[in-house]
Protein backbone atom coordinates (compact mmCIF):
# COMPACT_ATOMS: atom_id res chain seq x y z
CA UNK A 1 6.43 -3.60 0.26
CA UNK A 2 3.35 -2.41 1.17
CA UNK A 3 0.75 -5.58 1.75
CA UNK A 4 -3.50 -4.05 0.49
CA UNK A 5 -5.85 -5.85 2.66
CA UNK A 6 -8.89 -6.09 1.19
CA UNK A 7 -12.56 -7.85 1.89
CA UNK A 8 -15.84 -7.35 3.24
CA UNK A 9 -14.72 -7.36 6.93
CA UNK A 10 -12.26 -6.62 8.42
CA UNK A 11 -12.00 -8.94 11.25
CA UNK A 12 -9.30 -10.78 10.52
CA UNK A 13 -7.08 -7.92 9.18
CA UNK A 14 -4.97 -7.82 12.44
CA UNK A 15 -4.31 -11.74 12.82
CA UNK A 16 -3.68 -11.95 8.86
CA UNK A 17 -1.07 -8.38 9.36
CA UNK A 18 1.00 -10.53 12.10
CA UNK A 19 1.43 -13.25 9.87
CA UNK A 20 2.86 -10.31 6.89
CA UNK A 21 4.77 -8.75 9.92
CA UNK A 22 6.08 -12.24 11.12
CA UNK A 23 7.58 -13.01 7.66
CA UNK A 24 9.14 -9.48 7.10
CA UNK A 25 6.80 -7.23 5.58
CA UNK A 26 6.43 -3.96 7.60
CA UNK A 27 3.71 -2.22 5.74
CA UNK A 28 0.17 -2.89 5.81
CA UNK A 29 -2.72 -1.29 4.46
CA UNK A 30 -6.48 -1.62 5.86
CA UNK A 31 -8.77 -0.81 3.33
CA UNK A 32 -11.75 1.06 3.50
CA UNK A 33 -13.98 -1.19 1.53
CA UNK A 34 -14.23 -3.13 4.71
CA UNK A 35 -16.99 -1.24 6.53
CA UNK A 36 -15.60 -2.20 10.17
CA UNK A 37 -12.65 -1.31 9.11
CA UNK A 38 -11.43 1.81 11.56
CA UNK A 39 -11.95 -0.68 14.41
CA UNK A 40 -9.93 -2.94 13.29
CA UNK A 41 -7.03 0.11 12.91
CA UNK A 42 -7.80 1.15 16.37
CA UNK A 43 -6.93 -2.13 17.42
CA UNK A 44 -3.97 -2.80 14.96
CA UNK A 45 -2.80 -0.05 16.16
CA UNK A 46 -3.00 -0.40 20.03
CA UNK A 47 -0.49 -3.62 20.04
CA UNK A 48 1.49 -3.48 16.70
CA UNK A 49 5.35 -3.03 16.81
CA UNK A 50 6.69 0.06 16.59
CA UNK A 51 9.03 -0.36 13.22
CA UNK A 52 5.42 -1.37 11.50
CA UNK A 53 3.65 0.73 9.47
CA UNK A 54 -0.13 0.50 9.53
CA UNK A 55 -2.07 2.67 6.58
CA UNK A 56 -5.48 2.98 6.17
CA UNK A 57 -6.66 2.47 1.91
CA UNK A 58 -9.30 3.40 -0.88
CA UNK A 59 -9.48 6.88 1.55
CA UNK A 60 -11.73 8.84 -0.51
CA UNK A 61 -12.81 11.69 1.71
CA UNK A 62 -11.41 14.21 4.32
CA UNK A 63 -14.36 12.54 7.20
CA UNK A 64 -12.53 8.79 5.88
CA UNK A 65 -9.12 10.35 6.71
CA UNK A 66 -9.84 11.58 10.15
CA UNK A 67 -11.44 8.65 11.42
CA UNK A 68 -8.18 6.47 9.62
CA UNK A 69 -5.94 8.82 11.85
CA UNK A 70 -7.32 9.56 15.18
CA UNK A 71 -7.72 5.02 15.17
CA UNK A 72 -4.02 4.92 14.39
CA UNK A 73 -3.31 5.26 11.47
CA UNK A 74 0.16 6.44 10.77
CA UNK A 75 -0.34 7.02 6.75
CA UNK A 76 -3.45 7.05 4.18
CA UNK A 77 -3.85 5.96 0.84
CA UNK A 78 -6.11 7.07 -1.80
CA UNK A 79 -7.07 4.93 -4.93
CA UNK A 80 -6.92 8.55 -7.73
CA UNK A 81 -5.89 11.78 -6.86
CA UNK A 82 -8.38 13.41 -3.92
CA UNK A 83 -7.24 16.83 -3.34
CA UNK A 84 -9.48 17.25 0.09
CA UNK A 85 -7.47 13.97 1.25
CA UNK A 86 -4.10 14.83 0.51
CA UNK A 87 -4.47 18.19 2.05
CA UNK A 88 -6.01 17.04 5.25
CA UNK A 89 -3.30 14.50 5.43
CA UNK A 90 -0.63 17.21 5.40
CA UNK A 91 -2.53 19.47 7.50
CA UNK A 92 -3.05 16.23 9.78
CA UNK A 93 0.79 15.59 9.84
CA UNK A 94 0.34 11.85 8.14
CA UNK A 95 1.80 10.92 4.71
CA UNK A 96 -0.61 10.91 1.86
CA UNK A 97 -0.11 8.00 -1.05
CA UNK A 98 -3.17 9.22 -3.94
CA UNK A 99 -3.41 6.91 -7.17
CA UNK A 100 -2.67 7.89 -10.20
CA UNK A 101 -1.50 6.64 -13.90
CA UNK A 102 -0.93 9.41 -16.35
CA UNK A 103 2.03 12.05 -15.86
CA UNK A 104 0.05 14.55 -15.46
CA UNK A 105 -2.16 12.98 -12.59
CA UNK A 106 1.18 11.74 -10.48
CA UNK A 107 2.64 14.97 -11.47
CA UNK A 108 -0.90 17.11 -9.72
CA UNK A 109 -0.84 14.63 -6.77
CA UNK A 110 3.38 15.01 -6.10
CA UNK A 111 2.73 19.08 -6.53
CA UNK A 112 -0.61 18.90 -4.02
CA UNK A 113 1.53 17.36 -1.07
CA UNK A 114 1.54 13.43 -1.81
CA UNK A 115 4.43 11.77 0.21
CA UNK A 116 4.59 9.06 -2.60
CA UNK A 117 2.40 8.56 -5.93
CA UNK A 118 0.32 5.08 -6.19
CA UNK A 119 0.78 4.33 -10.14
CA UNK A 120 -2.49 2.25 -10.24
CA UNK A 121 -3.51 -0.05 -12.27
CA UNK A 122 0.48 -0.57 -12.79
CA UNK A 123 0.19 -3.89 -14.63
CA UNK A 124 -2.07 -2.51 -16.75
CA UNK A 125 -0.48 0.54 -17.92
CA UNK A 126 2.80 -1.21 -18.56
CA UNK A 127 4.11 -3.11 -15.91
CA UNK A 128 7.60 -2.78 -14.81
CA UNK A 129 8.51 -0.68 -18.68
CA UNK A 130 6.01 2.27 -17.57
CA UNK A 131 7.66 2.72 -14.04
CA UNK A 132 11.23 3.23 -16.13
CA UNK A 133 9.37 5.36 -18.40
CA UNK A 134 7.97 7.90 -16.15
CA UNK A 135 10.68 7.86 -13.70
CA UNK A 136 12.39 9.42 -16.89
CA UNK A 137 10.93 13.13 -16.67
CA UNK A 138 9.85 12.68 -13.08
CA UNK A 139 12.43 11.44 -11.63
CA UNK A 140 11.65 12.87 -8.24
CA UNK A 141 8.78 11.37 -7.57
CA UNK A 142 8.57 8.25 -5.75
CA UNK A 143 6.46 5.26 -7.72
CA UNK A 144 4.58 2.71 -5.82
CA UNK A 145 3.15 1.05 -8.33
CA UNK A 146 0.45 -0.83 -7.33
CA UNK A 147 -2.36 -3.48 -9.12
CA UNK A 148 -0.94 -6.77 -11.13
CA UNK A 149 2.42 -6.60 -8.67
CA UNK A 150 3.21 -10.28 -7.50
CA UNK A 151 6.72 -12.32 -6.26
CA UNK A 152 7.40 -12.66 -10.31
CA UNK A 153 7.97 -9.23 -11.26
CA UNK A 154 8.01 -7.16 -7.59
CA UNK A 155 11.55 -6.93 -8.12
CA UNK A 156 11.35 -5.71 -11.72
CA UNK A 157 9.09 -3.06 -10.57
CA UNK A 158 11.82 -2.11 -8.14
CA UNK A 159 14.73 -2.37 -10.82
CA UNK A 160 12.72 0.37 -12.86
CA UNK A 161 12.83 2.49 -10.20
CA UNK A 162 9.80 2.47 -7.80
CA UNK A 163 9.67 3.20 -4.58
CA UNK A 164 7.82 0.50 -2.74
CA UNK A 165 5.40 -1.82 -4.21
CA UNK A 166 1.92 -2.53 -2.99
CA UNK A 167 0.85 -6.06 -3.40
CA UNK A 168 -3.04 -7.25 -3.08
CA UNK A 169 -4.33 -10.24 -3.85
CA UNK A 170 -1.47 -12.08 -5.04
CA UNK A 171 -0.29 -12.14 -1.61
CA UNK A 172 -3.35 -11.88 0.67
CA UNK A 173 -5.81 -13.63 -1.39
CA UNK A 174 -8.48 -14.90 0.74
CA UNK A 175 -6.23 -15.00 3.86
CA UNK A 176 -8.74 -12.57 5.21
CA UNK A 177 -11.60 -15.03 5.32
CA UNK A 178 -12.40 -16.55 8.82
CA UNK A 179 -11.61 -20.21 7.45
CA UNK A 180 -8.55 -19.56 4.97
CA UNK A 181 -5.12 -21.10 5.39
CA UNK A 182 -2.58 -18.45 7.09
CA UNK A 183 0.23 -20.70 6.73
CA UNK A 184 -0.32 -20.65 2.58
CA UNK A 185 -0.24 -17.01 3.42
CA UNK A 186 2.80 -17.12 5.67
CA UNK A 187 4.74 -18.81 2.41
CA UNK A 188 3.77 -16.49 -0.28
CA UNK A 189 4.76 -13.63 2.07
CA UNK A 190 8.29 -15.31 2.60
CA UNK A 191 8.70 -15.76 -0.82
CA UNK A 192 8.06 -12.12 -1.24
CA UNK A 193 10.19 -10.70 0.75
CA UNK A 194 12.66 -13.17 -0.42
CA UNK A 195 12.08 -12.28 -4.34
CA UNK A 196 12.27 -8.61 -3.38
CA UNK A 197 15.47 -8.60 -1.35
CA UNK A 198 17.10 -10.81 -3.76
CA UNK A 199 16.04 -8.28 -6.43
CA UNK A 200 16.61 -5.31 -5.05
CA UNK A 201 18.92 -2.71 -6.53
CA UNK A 202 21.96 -1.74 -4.95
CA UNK A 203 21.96 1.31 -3.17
């Protein structure tokens, strides 16, 4: 599970990330629609535990991806498939996740040196049946789908055969706002990681 933070600031993005962390999710992504948001990566980044996983999002260009990285960041994600991203990713030594829907787009980003394909908008191209479906001829490529994912059908997305799942605002909501209700957020995190690990496919 990989939890999209997403607002106009992100100041809170580090208190609302140990409250993810704290319920089991070890994945977080910092988006870059947040215009503060490579301090609040540098900062993530100088007290987080080791096993988690702090990303920087909606990277869109190669001056994005260095700043992302030299804060801390330990893996970027793009929202389509950015070319100048995913190779200064690899040439930066970082995992590169670009978006993309159509076969041919997660089948460009997988050959240009993605680490995983974001299927985005997921829920909108399918849902759970679209995962299964390209999975068929690319069965290499790792899915995150991404965009409509929620507790209800996270582990379907999983059963079809994605990698991960990223998961926006049906987790975080407005957790990121300085007067929202962390321990609402705490519980739909739980419940995540519960639906997921019930759900997930044996191995």
């Amino acid at each position: 599970m990989i939890a999209i933070l997403r607002s106009a600031t992100a100041a809170r993005f580090g208190e609302v990330s140990d409250v993810l962390v704290e319920a089991g999710i070890r994945a977080v992504e910092f988006t870059f629609t947040a215009p503060d948001v490579t301090d609040a990566i540098r900062a993530y980044a100088a007290r987080k535990l080791a096993d988690v996983a702090l990303g920087a999002g909606t990277v869109t260009t190669v001056e994005q991806a260095r700043r992302a990285v030299e804060a801390g960041a330990t893996y970027l994600i793009s929202p389509a498939v950015c070319r100048p991203v995913i190779e200064e990713g690899v040439r930066l030594g970082v995992p590169v996740v670009p978006g993309a829907l159509s076969p041919t787009e997660i089948l460009t980003a997988w050959r240009a040196g993605a680490e995983m394909v974001k299927v985005f908008p997921a829920s909108t191209a399918g849902g759970p049946a679209y995962i299964k479906a390209i999975r068929g001829p690319l069965p290499d490529v790792p899915l995150v789908p991404t965009g409509g994912v929620d507790v209800a059908n996270a582990p379907a997305y999983l059963a079809a055969g994605a990698t991960a799942v990223g998961v926006g605002s049906p987790l975080v909501a407005d957790a990121c706002r300085p007067d929202a209700d962390l321990d609402a957020l705490a519980v739909r995190a739980r419940n995540l990681v519960a639906a997921v690990s019930k759900g997930r496919p044996a191995s």
